[in-house]
Each structure stands twice: as structure tokens, then as C-alpha cells.
N, C-alpha and C. Protein backbone atom coordinates (compact mmCIF):
# COMPACT_ATOMS: atom_id res chain seq x y z
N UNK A 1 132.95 87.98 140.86
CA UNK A 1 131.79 87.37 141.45
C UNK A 1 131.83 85.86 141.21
N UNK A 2 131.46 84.91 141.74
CA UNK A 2 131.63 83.78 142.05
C UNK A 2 130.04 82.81 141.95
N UNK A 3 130.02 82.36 140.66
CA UNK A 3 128.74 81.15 141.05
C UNK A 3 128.62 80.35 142.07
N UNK A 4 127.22 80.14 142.58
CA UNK A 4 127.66 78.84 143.37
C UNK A 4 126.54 77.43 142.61
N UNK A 5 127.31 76.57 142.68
CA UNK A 5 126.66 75.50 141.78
C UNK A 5 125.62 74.85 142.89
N UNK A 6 124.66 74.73 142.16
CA UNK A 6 123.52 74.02 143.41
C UNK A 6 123.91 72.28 143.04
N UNK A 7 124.09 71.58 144.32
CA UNK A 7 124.65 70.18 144.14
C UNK A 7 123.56 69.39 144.79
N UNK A 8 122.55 69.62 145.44
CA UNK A 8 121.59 68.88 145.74
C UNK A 8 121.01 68.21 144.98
N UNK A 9 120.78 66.40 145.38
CA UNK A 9 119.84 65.91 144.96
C UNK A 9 118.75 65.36 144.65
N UNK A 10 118.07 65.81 145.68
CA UNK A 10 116.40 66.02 146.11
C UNK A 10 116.10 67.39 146.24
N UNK A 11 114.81 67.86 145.89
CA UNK A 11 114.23 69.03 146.51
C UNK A 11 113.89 68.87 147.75
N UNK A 12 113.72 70.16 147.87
CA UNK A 12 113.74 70.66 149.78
C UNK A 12 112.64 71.30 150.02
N UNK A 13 111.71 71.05 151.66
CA UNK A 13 110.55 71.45 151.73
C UNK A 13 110.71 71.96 152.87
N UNK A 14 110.67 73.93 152.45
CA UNK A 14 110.77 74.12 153.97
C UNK A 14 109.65 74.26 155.25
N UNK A 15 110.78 73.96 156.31
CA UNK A 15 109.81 73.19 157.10
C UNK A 15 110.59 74.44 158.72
N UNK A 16 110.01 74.17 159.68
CA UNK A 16 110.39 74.98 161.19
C UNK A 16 109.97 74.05 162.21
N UNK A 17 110.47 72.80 162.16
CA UNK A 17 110.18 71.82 163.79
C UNK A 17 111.12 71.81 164.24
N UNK A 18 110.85 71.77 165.54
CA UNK A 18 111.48 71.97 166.98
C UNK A 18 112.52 70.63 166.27
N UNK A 19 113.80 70.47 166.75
CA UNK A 19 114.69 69.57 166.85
C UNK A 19 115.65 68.82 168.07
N UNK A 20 115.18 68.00 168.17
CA UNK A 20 117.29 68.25 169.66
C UNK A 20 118.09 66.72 168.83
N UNK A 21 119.12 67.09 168.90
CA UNK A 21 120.10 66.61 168.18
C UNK A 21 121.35 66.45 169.36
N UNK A 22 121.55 64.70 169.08
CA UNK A 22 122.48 64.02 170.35
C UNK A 22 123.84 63.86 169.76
N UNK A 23 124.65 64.59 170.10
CA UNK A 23 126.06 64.71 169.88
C UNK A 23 127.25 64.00 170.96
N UNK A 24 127.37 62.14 170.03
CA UNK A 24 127.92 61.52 171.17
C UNK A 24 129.18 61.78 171.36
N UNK A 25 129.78 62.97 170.58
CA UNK A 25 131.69 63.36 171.25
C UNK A 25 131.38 63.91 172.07
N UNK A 26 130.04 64.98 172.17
CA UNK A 26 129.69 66.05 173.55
C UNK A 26 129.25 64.90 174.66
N UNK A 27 128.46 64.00 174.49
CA UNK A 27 127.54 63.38 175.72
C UNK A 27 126.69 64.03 175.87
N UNK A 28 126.01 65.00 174.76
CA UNK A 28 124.56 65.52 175.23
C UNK A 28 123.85 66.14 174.16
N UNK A 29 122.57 66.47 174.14
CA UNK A 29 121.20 67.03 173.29
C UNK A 29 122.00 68.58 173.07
N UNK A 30 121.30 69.19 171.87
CA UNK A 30 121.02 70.45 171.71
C UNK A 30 119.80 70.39 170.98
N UNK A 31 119.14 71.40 171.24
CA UNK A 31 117.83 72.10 170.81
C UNK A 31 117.96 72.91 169.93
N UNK A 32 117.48 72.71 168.35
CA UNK A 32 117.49 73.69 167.90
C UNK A 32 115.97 73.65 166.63
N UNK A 33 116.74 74.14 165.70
CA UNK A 33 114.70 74.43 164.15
C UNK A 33 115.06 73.91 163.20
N UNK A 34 114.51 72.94 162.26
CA UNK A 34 114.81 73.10 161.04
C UNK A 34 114.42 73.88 160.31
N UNK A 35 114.91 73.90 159.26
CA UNK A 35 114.98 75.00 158.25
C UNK A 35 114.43 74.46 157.22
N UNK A 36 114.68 73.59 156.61
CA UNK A 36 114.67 72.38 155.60
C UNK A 36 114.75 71.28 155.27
N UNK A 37 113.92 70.54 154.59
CA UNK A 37 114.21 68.81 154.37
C UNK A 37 114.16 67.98 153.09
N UNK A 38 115.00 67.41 152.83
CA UNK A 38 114.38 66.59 151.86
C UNK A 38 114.38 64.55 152.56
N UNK A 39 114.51 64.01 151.25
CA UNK A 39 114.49 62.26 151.52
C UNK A 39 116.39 62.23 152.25
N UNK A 40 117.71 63.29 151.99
CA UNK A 40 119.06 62.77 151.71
C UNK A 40 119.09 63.64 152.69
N UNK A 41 118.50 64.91 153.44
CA UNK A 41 119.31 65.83 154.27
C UNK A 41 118.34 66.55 155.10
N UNK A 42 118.99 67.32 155.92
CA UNK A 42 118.56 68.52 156.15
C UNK A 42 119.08 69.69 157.09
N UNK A 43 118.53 70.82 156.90
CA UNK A 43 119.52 72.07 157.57
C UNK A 43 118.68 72.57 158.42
N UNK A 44 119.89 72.49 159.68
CA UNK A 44 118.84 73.50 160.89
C UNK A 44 119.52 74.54 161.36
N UNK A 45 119.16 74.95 162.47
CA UNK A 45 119.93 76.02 163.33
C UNK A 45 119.95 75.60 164.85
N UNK A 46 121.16 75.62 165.55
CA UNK A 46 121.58 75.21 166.59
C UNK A 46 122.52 76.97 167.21
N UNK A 47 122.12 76.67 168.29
CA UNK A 47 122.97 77.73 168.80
C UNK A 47 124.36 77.72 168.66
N UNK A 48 124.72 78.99 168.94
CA UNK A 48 126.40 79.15 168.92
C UNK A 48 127.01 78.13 169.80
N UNK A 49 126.60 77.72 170.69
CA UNK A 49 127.50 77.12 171.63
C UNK A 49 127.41 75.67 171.41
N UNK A 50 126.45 75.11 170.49
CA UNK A 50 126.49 73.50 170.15
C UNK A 50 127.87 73.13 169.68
N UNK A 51 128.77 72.37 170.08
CA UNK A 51 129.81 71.67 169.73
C UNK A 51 129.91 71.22 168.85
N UNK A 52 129.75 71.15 167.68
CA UNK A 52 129.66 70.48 166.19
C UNK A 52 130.42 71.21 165.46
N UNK A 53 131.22 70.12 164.71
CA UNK A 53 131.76 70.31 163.85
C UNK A 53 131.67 69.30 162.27
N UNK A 54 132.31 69.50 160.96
CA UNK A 54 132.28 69.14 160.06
C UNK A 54 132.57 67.84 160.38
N UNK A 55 131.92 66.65 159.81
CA UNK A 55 131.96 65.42 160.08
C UNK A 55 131.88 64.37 160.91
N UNK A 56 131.09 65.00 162.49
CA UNK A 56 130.55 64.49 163.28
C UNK A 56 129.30 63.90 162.90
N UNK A 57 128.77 62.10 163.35
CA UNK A 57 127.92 61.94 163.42
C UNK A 57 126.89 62.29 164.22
N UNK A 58 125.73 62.50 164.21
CA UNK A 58 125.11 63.06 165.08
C UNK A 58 123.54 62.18 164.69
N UNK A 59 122.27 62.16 166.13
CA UNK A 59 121.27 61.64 165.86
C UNK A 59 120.17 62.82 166.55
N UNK A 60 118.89 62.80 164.90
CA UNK A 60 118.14 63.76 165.15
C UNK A 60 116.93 63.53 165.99
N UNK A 61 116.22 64.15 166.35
CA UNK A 61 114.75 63.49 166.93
C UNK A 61 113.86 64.71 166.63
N UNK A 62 112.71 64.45 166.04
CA UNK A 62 112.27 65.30 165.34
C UNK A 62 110.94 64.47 166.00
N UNK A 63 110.10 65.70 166.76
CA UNK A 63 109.01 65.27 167.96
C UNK A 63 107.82 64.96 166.77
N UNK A 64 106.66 64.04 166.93
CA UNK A 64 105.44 64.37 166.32
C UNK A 64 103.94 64.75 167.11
N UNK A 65 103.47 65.49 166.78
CA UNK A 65 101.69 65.58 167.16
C UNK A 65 101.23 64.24 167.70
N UNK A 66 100.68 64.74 168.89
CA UNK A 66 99.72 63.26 169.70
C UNK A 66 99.21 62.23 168.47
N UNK A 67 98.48 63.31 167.65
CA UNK A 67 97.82 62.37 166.54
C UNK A 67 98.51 61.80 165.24
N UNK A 68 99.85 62.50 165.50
CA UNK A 68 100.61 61.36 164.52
C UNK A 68 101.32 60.26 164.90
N UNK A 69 101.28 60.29 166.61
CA UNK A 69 102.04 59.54 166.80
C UNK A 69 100.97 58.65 167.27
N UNK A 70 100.24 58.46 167.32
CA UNK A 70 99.27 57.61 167.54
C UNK A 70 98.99 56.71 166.38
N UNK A 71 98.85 57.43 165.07
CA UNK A 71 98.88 56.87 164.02
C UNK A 71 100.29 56.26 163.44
N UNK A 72 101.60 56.60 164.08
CA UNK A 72 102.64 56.04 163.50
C UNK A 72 103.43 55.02 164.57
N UNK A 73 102.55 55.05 165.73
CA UNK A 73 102.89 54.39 166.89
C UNK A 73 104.43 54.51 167.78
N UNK A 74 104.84 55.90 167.54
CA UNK A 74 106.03 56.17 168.59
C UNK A 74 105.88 58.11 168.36
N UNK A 75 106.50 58.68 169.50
CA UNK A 75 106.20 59.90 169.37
C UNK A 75 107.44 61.20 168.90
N UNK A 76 108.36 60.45 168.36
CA UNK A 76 109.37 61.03 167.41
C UNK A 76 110.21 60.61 166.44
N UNK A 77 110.35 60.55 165.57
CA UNK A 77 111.11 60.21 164.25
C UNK A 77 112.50 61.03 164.55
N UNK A 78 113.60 59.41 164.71
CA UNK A 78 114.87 59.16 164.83
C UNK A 78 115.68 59.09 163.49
N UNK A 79 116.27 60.07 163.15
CA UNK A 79 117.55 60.06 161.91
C UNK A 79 118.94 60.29 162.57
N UNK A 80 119.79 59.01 162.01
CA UNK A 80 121.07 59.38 162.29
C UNK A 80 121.74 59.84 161.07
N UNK A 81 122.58 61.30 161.17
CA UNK A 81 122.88 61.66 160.09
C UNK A 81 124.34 61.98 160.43
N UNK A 82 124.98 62.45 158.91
CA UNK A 82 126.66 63.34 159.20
C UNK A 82 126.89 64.67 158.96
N UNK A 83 127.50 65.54 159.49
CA UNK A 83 127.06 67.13 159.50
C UNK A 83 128.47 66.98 158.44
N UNK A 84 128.16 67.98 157.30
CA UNK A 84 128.76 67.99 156.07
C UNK A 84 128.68 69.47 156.01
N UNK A 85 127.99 70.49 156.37
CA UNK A 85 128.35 72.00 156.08
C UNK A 85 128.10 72.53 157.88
N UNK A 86 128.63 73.48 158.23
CA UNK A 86 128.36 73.96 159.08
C UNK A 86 128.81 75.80 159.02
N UNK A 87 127.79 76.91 158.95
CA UNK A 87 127.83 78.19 158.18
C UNK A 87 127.61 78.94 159.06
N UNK A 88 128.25 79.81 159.63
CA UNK A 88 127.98 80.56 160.84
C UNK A 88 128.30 82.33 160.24
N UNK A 89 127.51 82.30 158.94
CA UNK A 89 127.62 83.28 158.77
C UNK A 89 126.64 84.33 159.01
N UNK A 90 125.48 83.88 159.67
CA UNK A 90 124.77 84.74 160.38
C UNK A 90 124.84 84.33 162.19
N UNK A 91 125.88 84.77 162.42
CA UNK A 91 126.22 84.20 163.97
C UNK A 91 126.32 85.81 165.04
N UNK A 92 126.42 86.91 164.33
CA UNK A 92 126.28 87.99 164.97
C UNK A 92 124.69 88.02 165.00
N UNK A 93 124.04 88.05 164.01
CA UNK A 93 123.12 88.41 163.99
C UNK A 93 121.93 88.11 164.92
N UNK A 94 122.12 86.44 164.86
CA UNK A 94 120.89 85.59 165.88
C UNK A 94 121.82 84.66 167.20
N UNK A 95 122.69 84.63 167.03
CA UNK A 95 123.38 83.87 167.89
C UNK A 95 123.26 82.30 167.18
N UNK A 96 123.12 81.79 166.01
CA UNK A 96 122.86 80.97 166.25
C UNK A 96 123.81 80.16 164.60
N UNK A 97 123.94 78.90 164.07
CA UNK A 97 124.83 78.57 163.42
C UNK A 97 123.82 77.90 162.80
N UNK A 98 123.84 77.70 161.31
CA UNK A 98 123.06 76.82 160.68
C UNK A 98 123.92 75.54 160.04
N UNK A 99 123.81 74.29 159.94
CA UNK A 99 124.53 72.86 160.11
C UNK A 99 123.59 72.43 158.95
N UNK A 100 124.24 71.64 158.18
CA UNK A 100 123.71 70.62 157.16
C UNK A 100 124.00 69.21 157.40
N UNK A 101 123.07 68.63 157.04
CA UNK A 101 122.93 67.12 157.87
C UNK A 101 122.80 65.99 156.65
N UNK A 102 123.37 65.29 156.00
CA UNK A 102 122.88 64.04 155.38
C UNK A 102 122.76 62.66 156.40
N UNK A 103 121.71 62.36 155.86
CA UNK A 103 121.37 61.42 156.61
C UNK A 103 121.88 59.83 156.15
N UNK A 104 122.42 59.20 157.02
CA UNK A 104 122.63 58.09 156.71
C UNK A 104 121.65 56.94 156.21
């Protein structure tokens, strides 16, 4: 049996917002959820068919509420991050691949 060492260094707050994420080797958006966040990262789920791989940059957009964006004066919060895990070990199950993101 095999430990796995937890290497994170922020805690993580999980979270389920809508995502689309611009992948400029593809030339286009995918839609997918997060899962989790902290201040250094975060992990979502993108379908099987999103083109990503380990060490692509990629930029997130993460939509906000009328009323936050009113109060923060734009209506989605832009992270460009680098995909550092990508785990498709529940890929029968949902169709779908979960990706880890540090953010630049």
C-alpha cells in the first residue's frame, strides 16, 4: 500500500461554479465545475473531450452574480493558470476528467 503525501500549500474551499476555460493550443472555451479552490490553485472537471494536457497554459473565467459584479465592477473573475495534474480516473464513470490548475 502506498502513502500519498499531501503537498499543498493553502487550504481548499470546496466550491461547484460553473467554469469555461480558454485553451489557446485548441483556439477555444470548454465548460466545465469546480471542485475546489484555494489563493495557489484549483481543480475542476472538464469533459472527456477537452484537449488538455499536463503543462498547458490555460485562462479561467469564473462568472459572478449581478450583485457581485456590480459591486466588483466586471462580471467574471479572470485567472491565468498551468494545468499540473490531469486524473481521469473517474472517466468511465461521468465522462468527465478532473485537471489541477496553479495559478500564475
Amino acid at each position: 500500500m502506498q502513502a500519498l503525501l499531501e503537498q499543498r500549500k493553502d487550504s481548499r474551499s470546496s466550491v461547484a461554479w460553473p467554469v469555461s476555460v480558454w485553451i489557446p493550443e485548441a483556439n477555444r472555451f470548454v465548460i466545465g465545475r469546480s471542485c475546489n479552490i484555494s489563493k495557489t490553485g484549483v481543480f475542476i472537471t472538464l469533459p472527456l473531450t477537452a484537449p488538455i494536457r499536463t503543462g498547458h497554459l490555460v485562462e479561467l473565467n469564473f462568472p459572478r452574480t449581478e450583485a457581485l459584479a456590480k459591486e466588483k465592477g466586471q462580471f467574471a473573475r479572470i485567472k491565468r493558470g498551468k494545468i499540473v495534474r490531469v486524473d481521469r480516473t473517474n472517466l468511465l464513470e461521468n465522462a468527465e476528467i478532473g485537471v489541477g490548475i496553479a495559478f500564475e
